[in-house]
C-alpha atoms as a PDB file:
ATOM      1  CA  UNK A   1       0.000   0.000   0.000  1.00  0.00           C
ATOM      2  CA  UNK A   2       0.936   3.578  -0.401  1.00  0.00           C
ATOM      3  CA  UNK A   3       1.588   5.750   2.221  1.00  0.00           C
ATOM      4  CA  UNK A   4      -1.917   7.433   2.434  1.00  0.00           C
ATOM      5  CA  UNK A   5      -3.490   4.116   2.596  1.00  0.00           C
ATOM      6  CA  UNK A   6      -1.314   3.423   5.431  1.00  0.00           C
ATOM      7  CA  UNK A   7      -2.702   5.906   6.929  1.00  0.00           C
ATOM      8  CA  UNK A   8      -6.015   5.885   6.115  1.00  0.00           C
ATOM      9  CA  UNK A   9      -6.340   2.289   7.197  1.00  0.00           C
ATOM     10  CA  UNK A  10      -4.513   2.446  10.565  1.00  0.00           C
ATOM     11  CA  UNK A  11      -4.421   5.966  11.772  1.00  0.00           C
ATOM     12  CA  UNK A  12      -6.839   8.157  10.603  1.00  0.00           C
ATOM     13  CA  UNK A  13      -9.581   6.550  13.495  1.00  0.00           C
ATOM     14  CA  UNK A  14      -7.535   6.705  16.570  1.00  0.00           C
ATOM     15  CA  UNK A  15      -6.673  10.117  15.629  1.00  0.00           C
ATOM     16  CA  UNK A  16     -10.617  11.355  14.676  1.00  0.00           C
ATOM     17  CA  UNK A  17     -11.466  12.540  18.106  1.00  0.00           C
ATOM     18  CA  UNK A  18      -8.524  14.996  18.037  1.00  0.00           C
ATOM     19  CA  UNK A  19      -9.847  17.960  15.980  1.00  0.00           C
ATOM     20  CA  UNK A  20      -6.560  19.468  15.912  1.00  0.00           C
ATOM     21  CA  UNK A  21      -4.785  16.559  13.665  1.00  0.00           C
ATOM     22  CA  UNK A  22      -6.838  17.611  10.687  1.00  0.00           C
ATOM     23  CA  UNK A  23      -8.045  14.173   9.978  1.00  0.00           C
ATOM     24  CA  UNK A  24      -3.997  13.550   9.250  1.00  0.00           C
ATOM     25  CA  UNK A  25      -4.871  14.658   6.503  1.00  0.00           C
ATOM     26  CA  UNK A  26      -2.577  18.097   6.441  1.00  0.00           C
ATOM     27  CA  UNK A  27       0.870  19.100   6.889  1.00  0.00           C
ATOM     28  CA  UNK A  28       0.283  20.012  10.502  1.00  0.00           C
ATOM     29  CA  UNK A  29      -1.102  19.701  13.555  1.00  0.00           C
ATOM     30  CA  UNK A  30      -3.198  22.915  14.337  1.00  0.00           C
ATOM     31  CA  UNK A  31      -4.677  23.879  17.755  1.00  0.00           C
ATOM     32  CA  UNK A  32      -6.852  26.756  16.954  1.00  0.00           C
ATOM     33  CA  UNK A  33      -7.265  27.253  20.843  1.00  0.00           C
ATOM     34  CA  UNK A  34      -3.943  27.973  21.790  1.00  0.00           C
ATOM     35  CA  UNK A  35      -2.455  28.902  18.145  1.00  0.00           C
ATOM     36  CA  UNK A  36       0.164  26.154  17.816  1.00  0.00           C
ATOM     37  CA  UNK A  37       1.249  25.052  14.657  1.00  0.00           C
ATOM     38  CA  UNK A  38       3.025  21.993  14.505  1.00  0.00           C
ATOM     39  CA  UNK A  39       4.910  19.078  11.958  1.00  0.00           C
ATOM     40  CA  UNK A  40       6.834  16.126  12.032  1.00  0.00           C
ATOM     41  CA  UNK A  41       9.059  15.160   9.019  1.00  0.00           C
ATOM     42  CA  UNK A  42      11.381  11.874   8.763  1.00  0.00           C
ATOM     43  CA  UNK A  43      14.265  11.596   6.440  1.00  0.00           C
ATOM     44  CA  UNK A  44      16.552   8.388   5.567  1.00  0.00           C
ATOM     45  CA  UNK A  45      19.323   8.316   3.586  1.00  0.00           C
ATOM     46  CA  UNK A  46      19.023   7.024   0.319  1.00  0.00           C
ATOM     47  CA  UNK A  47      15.499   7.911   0.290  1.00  0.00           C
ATOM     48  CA  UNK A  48      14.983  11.630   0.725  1.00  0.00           C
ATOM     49  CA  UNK A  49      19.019  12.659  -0.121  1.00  0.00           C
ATOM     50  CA  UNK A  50      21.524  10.333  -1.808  1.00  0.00           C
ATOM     51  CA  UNK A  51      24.527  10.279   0.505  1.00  0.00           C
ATOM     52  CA  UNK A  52      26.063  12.378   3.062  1.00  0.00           C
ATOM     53  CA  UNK A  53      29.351  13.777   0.881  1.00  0.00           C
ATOM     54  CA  UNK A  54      28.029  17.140   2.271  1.00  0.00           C
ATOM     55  CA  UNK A  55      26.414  17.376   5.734  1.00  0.00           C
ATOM     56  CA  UNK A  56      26.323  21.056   5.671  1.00  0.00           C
ATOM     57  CA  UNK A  57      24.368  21.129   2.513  1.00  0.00           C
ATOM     58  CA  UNK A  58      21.836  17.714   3.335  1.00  0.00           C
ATOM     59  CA  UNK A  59      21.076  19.511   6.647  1.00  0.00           C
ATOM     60  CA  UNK A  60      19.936  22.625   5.114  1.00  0.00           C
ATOM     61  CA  UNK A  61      18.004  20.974   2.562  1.00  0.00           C
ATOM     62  CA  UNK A  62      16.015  18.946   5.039  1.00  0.00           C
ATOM     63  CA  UNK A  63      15.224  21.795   7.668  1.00  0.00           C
ATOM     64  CA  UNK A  64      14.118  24.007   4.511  1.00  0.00           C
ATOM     65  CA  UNK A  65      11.945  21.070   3.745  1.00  0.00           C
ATOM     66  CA  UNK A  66      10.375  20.413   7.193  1.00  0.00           C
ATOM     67  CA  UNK A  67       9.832  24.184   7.757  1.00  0.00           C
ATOM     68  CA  UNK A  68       8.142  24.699   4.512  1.00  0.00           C
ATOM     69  CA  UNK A  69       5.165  22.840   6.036  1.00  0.00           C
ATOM     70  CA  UNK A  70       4.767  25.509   8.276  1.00  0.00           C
ATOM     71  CA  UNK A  71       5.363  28.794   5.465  1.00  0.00           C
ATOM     72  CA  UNK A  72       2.843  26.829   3.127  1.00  0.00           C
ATOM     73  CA  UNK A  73      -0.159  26.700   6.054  1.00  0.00           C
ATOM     74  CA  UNK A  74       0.490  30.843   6.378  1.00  0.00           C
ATOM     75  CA  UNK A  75       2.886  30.355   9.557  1.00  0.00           C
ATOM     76  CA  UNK A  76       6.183  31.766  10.372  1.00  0.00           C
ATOM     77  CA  UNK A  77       8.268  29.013  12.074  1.00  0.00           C
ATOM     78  CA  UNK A  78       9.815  29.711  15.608  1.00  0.00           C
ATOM     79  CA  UNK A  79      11.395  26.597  16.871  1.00  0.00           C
ATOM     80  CA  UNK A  80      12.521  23.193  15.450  1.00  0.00           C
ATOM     81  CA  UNK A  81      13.816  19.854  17.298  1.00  0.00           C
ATOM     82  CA  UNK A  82      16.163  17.596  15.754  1.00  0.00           C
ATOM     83  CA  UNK A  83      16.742  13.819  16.132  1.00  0.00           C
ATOM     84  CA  UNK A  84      19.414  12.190  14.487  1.00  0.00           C
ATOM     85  CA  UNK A  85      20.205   8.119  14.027  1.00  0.00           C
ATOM     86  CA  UNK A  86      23.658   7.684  13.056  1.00  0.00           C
ATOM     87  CA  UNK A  87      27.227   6.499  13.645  1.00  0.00           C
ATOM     88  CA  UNK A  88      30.993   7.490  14.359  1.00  0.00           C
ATOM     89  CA  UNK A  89      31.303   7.609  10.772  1.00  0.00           C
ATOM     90  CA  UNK A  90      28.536   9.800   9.939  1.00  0.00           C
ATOM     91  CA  UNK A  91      28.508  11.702  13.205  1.00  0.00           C
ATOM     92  CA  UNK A  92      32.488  11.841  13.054  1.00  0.00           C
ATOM     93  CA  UNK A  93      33.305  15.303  14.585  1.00  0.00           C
ATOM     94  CA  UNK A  94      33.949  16.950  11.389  1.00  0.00           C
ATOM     95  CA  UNK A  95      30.383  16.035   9.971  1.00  0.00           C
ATOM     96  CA  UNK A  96      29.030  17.402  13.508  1.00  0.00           C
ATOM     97  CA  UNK A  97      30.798  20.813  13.405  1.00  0.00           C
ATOM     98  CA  UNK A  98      29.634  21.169   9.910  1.00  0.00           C
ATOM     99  CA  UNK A  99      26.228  20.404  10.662  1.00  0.00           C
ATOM    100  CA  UNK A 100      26.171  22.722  13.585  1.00  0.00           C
ATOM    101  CA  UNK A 101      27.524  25.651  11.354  1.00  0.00           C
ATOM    102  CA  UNK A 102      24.496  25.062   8.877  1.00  0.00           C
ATOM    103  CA  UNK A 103      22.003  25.043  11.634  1.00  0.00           C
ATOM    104  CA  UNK A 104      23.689  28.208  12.951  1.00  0.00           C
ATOM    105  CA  UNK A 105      23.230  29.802   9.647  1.00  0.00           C
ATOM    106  CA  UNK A 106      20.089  28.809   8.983  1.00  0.00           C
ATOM    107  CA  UNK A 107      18.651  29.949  12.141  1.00  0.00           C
ATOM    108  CA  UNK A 108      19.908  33.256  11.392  1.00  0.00           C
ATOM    109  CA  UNK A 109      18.027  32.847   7.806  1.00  0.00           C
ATOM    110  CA  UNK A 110      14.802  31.971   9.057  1.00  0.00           C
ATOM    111  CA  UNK A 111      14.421  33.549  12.526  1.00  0.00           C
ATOM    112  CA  UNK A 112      14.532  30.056  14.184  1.00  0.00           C
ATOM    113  CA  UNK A 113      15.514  28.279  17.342  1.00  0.00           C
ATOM    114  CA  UNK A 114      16.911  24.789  18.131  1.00  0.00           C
ATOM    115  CA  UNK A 115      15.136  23.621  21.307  1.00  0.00           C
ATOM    116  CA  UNK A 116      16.135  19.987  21.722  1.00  0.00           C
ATOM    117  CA  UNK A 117      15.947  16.749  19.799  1.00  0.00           C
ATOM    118  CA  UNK A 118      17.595  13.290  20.498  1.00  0.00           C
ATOM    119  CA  UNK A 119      20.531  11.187  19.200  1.00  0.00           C
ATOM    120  CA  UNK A 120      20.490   7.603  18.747  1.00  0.00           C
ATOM    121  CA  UNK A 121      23.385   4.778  17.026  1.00  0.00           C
ATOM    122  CA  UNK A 122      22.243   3.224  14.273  1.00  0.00           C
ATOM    123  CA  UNK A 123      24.014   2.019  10.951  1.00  0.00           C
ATOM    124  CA  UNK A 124      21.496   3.738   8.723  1.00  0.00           C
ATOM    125  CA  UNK A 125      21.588   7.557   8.887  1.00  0.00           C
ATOM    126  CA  UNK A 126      18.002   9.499   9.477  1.00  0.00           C
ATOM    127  CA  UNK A 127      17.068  12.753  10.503  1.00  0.00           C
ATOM    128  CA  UNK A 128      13.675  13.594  12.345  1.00  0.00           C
ATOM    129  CA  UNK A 129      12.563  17.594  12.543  1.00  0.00           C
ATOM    130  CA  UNK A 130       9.572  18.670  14.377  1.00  0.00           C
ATOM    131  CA  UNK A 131       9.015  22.058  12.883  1.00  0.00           C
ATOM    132  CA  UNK A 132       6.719  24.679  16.023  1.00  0.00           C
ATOM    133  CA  UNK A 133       5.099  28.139  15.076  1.00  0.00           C
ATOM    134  CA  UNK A 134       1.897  30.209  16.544  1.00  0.00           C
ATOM    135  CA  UNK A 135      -0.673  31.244  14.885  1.00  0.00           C
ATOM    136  CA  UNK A 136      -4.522  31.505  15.283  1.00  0.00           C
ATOM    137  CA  UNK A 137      -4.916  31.189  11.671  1.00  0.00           C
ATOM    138  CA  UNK A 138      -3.596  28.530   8.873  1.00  0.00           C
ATOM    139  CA  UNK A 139      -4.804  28.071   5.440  1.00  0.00           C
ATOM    140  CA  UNK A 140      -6.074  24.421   5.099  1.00  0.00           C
ATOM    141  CA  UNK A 141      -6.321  21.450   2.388  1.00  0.00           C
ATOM    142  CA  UNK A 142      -9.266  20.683   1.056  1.00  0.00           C
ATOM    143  CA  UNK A 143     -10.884  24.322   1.353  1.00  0.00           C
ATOM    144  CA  UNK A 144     -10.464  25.222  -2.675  1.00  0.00           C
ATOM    145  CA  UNK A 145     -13.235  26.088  -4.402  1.00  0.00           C
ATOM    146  CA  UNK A 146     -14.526  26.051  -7.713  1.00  0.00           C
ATOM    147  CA  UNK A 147     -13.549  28.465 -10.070  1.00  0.00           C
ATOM    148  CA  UNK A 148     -10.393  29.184  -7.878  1.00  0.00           C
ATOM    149  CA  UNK A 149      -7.350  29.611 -10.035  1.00  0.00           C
ATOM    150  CA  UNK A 150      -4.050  27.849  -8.879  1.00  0.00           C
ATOM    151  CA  UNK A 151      -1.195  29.689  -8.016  1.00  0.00           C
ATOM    152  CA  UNK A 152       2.913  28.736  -7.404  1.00  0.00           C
ATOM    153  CA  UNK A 153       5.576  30.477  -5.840  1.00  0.00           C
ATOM    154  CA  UNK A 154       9.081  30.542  -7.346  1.00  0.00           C
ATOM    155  CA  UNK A 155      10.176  28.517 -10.241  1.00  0.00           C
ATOM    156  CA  UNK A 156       9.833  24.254 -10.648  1.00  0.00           C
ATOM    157  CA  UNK A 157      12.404  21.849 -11.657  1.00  0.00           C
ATOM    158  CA  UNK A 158      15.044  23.052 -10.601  1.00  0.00           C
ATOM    159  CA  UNK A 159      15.242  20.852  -7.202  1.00  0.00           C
ATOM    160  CA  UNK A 160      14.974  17.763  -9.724  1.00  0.00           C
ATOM    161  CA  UNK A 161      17.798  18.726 -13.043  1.00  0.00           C
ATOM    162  CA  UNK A 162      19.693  19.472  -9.759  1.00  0.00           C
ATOM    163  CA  UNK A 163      19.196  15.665  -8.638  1.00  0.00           C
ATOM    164  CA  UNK A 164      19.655  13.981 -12.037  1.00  0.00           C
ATOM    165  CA  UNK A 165      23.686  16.046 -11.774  1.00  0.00           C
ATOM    166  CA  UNK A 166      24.220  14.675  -8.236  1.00  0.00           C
ATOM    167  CA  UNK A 167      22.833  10.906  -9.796  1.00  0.00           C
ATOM    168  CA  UNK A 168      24.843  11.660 -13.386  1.00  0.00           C
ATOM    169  CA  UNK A 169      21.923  11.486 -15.037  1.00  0.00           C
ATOM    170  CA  UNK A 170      22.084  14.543 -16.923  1.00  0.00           C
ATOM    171  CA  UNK A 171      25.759  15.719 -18.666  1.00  0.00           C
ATOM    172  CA  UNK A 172      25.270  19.787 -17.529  1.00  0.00           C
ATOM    173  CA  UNK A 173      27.650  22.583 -17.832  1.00  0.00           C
ATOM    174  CA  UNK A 174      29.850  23.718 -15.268  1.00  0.00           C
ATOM    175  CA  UNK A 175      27.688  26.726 -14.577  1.00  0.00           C
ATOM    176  CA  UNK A 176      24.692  25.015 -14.843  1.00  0.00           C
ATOM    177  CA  UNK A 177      25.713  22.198 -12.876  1.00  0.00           C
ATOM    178  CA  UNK A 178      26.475  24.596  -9.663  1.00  0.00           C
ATOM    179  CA  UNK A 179      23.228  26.219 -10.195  1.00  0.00           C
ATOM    180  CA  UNK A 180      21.088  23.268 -10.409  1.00  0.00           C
ATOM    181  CA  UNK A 181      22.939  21.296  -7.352  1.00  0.00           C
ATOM    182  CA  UNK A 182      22.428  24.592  -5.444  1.00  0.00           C
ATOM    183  CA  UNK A 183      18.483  24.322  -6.026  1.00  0.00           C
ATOM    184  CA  UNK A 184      18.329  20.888  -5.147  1.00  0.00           C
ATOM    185  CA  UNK A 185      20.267  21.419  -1.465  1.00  0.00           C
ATOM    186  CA  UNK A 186      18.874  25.152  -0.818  1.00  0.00           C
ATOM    187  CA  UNK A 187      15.380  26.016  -1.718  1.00  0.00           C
ATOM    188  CA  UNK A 188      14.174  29.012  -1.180  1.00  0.00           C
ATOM    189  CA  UNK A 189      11.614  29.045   0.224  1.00  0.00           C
ATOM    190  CA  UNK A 190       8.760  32.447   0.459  1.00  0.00           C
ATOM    191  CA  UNK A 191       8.650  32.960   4.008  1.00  0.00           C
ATOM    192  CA  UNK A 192       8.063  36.389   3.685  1.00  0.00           C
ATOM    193  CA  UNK A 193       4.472  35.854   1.606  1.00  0.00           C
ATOM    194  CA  UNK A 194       3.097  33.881   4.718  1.00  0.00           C
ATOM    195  CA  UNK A 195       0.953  36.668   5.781  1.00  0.00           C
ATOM    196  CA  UNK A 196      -0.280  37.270   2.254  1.00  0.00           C
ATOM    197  CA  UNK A 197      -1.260  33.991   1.942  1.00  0.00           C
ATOM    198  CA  UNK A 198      -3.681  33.864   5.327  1.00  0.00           C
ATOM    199  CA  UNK A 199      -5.043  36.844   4.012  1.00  0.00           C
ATOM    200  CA  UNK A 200      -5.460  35.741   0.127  1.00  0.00           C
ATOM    201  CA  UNK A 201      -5.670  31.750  -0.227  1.00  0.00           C
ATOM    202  CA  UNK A 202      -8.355  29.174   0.223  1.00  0.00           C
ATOM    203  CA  UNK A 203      -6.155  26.095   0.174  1.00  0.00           C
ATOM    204  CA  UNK A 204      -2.402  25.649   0.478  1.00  0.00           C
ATOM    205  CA  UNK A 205       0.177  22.718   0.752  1.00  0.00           C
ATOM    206  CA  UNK A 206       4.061  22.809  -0.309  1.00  0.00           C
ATOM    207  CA  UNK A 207       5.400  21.197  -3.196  1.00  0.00           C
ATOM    208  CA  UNK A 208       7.195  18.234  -1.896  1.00  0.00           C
ATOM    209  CA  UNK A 209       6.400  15.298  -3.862  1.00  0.00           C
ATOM    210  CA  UNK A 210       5.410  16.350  -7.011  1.00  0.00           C
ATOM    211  CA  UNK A 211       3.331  19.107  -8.234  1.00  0.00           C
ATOM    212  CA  UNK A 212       0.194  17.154 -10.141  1.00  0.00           C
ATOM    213  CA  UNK A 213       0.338  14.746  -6.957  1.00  0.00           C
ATOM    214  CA  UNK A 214       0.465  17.902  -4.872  1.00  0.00           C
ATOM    215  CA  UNK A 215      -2.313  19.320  -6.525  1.00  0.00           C
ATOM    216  CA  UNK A 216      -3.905  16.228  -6.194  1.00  0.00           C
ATOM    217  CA  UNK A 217      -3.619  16.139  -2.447  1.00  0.00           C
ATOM    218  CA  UNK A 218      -5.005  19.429  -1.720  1.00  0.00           C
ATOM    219  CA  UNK A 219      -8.440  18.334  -3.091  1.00  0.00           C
ATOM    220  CA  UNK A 220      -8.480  14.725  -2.656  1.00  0.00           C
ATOM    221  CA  UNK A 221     -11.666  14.767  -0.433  1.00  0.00           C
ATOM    222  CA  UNK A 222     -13.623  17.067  -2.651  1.00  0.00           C
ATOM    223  CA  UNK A 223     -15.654  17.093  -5.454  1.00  0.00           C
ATOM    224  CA  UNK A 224     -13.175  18.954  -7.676  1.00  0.00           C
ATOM    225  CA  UNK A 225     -10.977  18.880 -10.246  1.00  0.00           C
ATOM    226  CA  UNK A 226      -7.985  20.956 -11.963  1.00  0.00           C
ATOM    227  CA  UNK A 227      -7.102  22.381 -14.805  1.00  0.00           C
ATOM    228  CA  UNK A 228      -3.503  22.831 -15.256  1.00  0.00           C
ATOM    229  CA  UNK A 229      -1.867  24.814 -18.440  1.00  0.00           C
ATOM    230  CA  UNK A 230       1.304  23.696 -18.872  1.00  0.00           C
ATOM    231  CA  UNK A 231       2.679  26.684 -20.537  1.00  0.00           C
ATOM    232  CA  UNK A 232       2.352  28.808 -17.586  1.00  0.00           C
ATOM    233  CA  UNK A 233       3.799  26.568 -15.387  1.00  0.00           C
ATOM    234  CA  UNK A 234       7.308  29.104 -13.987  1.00  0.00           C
ATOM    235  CA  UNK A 235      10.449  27.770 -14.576  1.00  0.00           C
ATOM    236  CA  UNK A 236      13.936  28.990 -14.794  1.00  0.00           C
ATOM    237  CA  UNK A 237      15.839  31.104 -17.448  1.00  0.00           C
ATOM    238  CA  UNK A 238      18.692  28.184 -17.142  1.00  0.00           C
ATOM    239  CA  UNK A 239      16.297  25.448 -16.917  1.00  0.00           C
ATOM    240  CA  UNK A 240      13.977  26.520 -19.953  1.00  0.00           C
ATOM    241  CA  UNK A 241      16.757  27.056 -22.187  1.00  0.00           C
ATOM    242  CA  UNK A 242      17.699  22.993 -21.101  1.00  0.00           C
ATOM    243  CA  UNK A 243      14.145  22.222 -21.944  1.00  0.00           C
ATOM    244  CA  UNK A 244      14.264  23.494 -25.489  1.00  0.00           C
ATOM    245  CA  UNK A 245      17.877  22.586 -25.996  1.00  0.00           C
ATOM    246  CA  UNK A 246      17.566  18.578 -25.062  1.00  0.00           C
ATOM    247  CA  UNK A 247      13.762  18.334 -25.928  1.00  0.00           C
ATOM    248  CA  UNK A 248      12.794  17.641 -22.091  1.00  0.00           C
ATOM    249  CA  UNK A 249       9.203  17.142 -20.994  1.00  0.00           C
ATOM    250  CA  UNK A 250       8.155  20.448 -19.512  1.00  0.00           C
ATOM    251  CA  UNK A 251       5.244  18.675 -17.478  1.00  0.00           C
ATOM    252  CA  UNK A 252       7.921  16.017 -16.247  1.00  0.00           C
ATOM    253  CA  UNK A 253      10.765  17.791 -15.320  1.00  0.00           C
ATOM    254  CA  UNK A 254       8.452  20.000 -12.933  1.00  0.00           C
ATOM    255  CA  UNK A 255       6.229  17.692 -11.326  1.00  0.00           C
ATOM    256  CA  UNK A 256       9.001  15.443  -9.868  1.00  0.00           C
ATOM    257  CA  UNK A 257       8.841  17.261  -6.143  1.00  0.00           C
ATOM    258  CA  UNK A 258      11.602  18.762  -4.131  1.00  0.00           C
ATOM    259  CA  UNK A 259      10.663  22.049  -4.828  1.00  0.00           C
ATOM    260  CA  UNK A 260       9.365  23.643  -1.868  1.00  0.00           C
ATOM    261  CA  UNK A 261       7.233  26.179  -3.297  1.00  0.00           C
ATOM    262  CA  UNK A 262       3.818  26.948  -2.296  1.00  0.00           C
ATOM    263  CA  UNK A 263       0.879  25.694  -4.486  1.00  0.00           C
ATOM    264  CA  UNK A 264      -2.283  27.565  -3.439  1.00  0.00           C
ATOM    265  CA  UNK A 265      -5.943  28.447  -4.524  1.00  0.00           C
ATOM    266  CA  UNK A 266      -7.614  31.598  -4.390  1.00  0.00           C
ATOM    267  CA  UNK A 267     -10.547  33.347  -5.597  1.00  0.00           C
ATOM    268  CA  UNK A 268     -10.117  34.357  -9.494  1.00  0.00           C
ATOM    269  CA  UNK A 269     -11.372  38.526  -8.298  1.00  0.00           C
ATOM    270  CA  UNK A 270      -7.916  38.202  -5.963  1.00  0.00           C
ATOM    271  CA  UNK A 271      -5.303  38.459  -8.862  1.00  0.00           C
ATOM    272  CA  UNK A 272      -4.572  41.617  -9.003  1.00  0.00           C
ATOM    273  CA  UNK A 273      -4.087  41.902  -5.102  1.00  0.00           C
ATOM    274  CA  UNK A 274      -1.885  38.974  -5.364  1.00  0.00           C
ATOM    275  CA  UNK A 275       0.097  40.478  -8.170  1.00  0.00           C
ATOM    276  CA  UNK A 276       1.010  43.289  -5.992  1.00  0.00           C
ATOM    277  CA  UNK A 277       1.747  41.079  -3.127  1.00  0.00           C
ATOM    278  CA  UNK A 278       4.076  39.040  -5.773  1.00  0.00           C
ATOM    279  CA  UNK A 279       5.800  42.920  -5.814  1.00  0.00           C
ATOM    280  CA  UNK A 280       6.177  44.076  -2.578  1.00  0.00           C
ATOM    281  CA  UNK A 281       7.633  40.680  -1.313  1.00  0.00           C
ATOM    282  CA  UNK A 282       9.765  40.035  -4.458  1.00  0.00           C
ATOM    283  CA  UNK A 283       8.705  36.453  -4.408  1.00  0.00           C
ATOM    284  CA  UNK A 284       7.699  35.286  -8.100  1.00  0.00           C
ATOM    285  CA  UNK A 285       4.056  34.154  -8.041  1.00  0.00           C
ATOM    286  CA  UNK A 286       2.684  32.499 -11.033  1.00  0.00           C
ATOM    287  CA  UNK A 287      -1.172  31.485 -11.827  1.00  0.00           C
ATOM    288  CA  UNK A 288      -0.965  28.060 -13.573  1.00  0.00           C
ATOM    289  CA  UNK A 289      -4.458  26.978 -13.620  1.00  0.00           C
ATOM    290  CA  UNK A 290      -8.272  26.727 -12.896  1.00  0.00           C
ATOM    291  CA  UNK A 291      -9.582  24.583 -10.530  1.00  0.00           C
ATOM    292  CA  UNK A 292     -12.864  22.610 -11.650  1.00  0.00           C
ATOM    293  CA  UNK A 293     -16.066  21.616 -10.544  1.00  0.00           C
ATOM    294  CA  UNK A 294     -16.768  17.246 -10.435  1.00  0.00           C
ATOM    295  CA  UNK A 295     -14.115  14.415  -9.569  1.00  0.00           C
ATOM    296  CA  UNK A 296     -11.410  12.420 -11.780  1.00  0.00           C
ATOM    297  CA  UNK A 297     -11.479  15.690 -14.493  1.00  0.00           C
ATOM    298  CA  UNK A 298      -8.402  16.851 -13.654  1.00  0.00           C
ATOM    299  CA  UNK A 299      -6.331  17.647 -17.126  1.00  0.00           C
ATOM    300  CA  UNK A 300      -3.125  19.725 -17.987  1.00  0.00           C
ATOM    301  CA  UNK A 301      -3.576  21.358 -21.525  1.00  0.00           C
ATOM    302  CA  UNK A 302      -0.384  21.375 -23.302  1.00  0.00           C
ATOM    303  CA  UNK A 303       1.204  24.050 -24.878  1.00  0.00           C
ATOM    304  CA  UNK A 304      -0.578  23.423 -28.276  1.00  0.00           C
ATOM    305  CA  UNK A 305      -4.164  23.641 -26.356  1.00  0.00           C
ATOM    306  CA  UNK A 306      -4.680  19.795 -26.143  1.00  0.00           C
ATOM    307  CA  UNK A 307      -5.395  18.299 -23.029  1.00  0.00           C
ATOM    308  CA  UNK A 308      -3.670  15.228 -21.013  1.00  0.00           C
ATOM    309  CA  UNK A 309      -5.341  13.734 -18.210  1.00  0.00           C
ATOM    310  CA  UNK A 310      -3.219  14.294 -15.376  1.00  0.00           C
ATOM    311  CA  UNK A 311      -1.272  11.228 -13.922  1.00  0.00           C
ATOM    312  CA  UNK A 312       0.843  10.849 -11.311  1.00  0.00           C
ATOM    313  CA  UNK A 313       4.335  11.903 -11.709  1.00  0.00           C
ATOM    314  CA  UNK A 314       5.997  12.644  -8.355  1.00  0.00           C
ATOM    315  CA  UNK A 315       7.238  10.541  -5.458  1.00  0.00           C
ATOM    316  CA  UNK A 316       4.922   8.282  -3.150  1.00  0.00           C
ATOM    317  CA  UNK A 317       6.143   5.954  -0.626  1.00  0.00           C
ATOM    318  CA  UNK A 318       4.878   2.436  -1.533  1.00  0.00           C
ATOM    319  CA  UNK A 319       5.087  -0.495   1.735  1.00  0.00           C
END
């Protein structure tokens, strides 16, 4: 089964009772009553980053990661705890200092606070981050409506080209390779838009598997659908020129996840308020779509106007 069947099947009912775990069916745990914002995010090696060559650079890209859950609900993160499983070759004390240094850095980046964690020996490396902010307010799943349009934040792909270098998948320049691997390891992510977004969007969730499975997720319990027109969806300057130089799949090379943007709905009379939030921040914000009344009618129309039903491209955990 897949990781939402998982779920679904053994969690979701001992959790029901509990209003403020969203039916575990959100990126957070949300207590409206005393305006904590909380999530939990695992990562293994292998799995969610390739090896640990660079600990400085895998420990950035996975507290990016677990904080974006937070900036995509419309909260500022405050504090974070981090668990580690490792060894004395992986925890050796030049891996440690490193790893320190990039925690150090990014807490100056993103206003955050280490408050604790746990360390444990184990011959497979993992990482654990419990990601804590306050708010009264977050923007949920499943509150789109019909007629919304979609929106993104930043550019897609990137994360992924960035993946296929570190893999040697992909033959890059040296320019380009930088660039890419730098996208993979450091998103950035829109932290300052999160009080636009509480104010502006109807539904939110970050793009971390995928974004048609993303999309996917933040209306899988309603009756809706989306349109998605692949010629809007933003990419880079770099990364376009790869995509018309090699003859790569636009819709594939953006929905394969890592990206960390935020993918949100909003009412189509908002666009010109969001276009001069999109200014005043200086975060790039992109409408790529419609969303659509009725299940299973989700489509992406191509750049020549034809339309693909939408499949699943990203990453899901299978068990």
């Amino acid at each position: 089964m897949h990781e939402f069947e998982l779920i679904k099947n053994y969690f979701s009912k001992i959790a029901k009772k509990n209003k403020s775990a969203l039916d575990l069916n959100d990126d957070v745990f949300f207590d409206k009553t005393k305006g904590l914002v909380v999530s939990v995010d695992t990562y293994n090696i292998g799995t969610h980053f390739l090896n640990f060559k660079y600990p400085d650079l895998v420990i950035k890209k996975i507290l990016r990661s677990s904080i974006s859950d937070l900036i995509c609900k419309g909260v500022k993160p405050k504090f974070y705890f981090i668990s580690g499983s490792g060894n004395k070759k992986t925890f050796s004390k030049k891996n440690l200092l490193k790893i320190s240094k990039s925690l150090k850095s990014e807490q100056n980046i993103f206003n955050i606070e280490l408050c604790g964690g746990d360390t444990t020996h184990s011959k497979k490396l993992s990482f654990t981050i419990t990601s804590v902010g306050y708010s009264n307010k977050i923007i949920y799943r499943n509150k789109a409506k019909s007629n919304d349009d979609i929106y993104v934040t930043g550019n897609l792909g990137d994360s992924y080209l960035g993946l296929r270098q570190l893999k040697n998948k992909v033959n890059l320049k040296k320019n380009d390779k930088l660039f890419f691997i730098n996208k993979y390891y450091k998103p950035q992510l829109p932290l300052n838009f999160t009080n636009y977004l509480l104010k502006y969007a109807n539904s939110s969730i970050d793009i971390s598997d995928g974004l048609i499975d993303d999309l996917s997720k933040m209306i899988n319990r309603q009756n809706l659908s989306f349109n998605l027109f692949e010629n809007e969806i933003p990419v880079s300057k770099k990364l376009n020129n790869l995509i018309k130089k090699k003859k790569l799949n636009k819709i594939n090379v953006t929905s394969q996840g890592d990206d960390y943007q935020v993918l949100f709905t909003a009412d189509y009379n908002k666009i010109r308020i969001i276009q001069n939030a999109s200014k005043s921040t200086g975060i790039k914000i992109t409408k790529i779509g419609k969303i659509v009344y009725g299940k299973n009618r989700s489509v992406i129309i191509d750049v020549k106007g034809k339309q693909i039903r939408a499949k699943s491209k990203g990453y899901i955990h299978q068990f």
